[in-house]
C-alpha atoms as a PDB file:
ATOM      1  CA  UNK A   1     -31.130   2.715 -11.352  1.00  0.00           C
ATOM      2  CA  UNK A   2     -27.936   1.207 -12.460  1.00  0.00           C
ATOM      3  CA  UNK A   3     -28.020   3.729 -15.921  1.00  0.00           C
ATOM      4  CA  UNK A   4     -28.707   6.876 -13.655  1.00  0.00           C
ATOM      5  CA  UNK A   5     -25.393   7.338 -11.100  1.00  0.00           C
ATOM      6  CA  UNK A   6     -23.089  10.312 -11.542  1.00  0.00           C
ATOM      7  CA  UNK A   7     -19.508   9.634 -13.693  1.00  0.00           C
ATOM      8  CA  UNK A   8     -16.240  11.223 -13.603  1.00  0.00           C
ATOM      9  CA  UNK A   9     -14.264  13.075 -16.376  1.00  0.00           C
ATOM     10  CA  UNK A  10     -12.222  10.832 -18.027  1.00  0.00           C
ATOM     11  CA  UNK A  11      -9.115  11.519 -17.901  1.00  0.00           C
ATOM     12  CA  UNK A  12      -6.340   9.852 -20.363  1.00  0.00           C
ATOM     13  CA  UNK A  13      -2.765  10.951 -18.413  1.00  0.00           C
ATOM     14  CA  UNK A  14      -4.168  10.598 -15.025  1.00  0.00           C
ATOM     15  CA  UNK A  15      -5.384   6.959 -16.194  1.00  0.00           C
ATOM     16  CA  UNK A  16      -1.826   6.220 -17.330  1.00  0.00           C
ATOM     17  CA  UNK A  17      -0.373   7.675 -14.260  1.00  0.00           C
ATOM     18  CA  UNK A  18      -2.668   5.598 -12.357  1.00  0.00           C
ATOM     19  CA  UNK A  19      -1.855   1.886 -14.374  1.00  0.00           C
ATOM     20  CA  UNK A  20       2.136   2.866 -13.670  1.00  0.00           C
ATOM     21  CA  UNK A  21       1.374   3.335 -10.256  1.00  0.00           C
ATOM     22  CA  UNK A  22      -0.577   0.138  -9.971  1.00  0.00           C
ATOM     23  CA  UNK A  23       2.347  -1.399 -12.009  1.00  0.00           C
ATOM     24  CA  UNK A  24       4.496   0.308  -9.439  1.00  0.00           C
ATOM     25  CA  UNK A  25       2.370  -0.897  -6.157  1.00  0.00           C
ATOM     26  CA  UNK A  26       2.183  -5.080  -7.601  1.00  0.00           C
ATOM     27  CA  UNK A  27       6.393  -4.731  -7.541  1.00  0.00           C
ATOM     28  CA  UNK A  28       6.950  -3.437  -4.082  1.00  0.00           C
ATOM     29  CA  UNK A  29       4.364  -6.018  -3.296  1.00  0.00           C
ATOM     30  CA  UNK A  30       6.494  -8.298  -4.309  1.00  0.00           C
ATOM     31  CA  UNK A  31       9.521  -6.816  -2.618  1.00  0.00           C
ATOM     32  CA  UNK A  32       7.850  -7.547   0.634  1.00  0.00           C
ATOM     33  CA  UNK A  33       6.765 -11.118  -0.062  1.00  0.00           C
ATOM     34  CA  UNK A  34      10.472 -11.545  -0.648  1.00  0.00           C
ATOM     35  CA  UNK A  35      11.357  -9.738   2.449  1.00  0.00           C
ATOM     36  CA  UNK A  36       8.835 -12.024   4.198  1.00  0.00           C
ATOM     37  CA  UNK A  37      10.463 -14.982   3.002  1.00  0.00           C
ATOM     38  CA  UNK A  38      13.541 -13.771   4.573  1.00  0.00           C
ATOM     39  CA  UNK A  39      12.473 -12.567   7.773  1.00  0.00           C
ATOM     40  CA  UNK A  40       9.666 -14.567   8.879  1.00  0.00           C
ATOM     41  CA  UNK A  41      11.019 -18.373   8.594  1.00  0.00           C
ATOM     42  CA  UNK A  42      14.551 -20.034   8.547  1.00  0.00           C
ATOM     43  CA  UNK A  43      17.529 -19.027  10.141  1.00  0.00           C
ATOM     44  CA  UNK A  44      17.217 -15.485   9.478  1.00  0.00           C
ATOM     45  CA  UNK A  45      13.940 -15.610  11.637  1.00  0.00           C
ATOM     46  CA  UNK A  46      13.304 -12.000  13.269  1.00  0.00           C
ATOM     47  CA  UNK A  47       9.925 -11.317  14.747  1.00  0.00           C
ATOM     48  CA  UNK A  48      10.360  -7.442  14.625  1.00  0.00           C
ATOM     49  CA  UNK A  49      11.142  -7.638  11.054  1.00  0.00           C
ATOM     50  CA  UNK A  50       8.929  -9.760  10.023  1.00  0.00           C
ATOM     51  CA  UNK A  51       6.085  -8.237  11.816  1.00  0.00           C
ATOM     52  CA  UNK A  52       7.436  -4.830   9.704  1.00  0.00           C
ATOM     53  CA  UNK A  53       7.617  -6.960   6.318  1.00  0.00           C
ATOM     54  CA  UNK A  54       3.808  -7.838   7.117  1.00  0.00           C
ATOM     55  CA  UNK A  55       2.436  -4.159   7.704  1.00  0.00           C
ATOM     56  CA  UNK A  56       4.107  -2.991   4.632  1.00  0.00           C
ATOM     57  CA  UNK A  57       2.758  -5.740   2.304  1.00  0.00           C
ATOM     58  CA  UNK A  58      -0.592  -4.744   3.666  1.00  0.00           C
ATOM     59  CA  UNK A  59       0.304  -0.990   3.010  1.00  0.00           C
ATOM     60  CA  UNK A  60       1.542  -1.535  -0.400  1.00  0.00           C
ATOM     61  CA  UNK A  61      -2.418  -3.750  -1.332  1.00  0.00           C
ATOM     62  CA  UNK A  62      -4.173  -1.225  -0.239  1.00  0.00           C
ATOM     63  CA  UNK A  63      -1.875   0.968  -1.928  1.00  0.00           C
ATOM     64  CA  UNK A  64      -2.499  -0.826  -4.743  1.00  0.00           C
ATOM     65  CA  UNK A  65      -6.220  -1.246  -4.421  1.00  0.00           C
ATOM     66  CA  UNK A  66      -6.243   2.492  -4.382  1.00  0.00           C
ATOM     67  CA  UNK A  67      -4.536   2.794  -7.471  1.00  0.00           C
ATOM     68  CA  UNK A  68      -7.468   0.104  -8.897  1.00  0.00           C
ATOM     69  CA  UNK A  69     -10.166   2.441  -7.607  1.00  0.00           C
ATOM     70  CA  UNK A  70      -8.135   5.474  -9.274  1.00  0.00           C
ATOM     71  CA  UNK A  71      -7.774   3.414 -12.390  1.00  0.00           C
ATOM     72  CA  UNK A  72     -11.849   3.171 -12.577  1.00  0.00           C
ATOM     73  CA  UNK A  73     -12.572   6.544 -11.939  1.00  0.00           C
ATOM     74  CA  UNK A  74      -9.359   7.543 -14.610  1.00  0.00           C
ATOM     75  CA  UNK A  75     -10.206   5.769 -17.155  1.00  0.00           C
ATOM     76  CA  UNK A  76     -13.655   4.197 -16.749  1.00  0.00           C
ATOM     77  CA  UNK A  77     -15.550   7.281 -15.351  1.00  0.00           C
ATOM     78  CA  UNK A  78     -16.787   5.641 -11.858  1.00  0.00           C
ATOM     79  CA  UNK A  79     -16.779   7.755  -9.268  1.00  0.00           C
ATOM     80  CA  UNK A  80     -14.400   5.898  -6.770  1.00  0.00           C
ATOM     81  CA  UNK A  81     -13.548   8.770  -3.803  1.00  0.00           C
ATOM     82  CA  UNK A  82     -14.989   6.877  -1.125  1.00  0.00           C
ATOM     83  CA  UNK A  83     -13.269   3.648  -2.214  1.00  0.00           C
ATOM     84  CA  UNK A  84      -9.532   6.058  -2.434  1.00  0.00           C
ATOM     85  CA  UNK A  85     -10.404   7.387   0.654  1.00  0.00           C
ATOM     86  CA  UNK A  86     -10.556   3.699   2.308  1.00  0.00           C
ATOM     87  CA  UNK A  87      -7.937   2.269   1.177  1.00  0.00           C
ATOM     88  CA  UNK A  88      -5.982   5.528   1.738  1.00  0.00           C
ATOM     89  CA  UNK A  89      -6.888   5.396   5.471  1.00  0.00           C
ATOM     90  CA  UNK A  90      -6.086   1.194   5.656  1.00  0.00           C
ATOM     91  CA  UNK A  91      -2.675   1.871   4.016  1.00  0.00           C
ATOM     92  CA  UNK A  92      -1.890   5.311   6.428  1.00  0.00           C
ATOM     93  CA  UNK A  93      -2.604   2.718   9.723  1.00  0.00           C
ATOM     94  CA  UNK A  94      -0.584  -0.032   8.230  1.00  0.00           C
ATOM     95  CA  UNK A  95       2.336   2.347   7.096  1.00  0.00           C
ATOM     96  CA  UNK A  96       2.318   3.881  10.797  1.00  0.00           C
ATOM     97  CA  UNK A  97       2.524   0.382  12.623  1.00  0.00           C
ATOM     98  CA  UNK A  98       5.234  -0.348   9.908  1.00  0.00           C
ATOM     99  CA  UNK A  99       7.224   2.690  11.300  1.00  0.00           C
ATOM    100  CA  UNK A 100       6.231   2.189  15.058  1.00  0.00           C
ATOM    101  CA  UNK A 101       7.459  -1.754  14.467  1.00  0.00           C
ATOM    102  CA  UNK A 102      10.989  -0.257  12.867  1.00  0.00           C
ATOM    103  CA  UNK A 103      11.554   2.460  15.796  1.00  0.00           C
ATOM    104  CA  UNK A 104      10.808  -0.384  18.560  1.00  0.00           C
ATOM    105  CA  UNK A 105      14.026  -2.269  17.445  1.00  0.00           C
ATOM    106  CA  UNK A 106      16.002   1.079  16.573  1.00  0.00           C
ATOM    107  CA  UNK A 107      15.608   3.121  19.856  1.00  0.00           C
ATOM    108  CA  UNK A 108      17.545   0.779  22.486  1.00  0.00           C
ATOM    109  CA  UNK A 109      20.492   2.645  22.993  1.00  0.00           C
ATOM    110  CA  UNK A 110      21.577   6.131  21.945  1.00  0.00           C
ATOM    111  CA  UNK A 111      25.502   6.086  21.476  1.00  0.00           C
ATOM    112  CA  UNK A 112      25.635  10.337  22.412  1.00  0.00           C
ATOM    113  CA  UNK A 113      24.660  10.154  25.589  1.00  0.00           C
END
């Protein structure tokens, strides 16, 4: 059973493209825990924000663990679709609450009317 399940095509660039992007997704993760640490405690304490900081962190792991599941089908020959397709859909939600959180504190007033 486990030496009879279908593989990918490995395939070298798309692997690379696919670590970089991982590389890529680990920073902005980063970017956000700062951004937390900003937002979400201390003086600078602003719910909306931080509630957006949140969201995107969440965005950018899945993100990220889509990028993993890409690595393994890149370079390792798993077939991962299923697994993209997941974390695709988790990061998609979390992005759109991330944008629905930063139009809720940008849509009080409109200054041409």
């Amino acid at each position: 059973l486990l030496w009879n399940h279908p593989t990918a095509i490995f395939d070298p660039p798309f692997c690379a493209a696919s670590a970089t992007l991982l590389i890529n997704d680990i920073t902005m993760m980063a970017q956000d825990v700062v951004a937390m640490t900003g937002d979400c405690m201390g003086e600078l304490l602003s719910p909306p924000d931080c509630a957006a900081d949140i969201s995107g962190f969440i965005a950018d792991t899945m993100d990220a663990s889509a990028a993993a599941a890409t690595i393994s089908m890149a370079c390792a020959g798993e077939i991962t679709d299923c697994e993209q397709l997941a974390f695709d859909t988790v990061e998609n939600f979390a992005g759109l609450a991330s944008q629905l959180i930063g139009a809720s504190s940008n849509c009080d007033i409109d200054a041409f009317l």
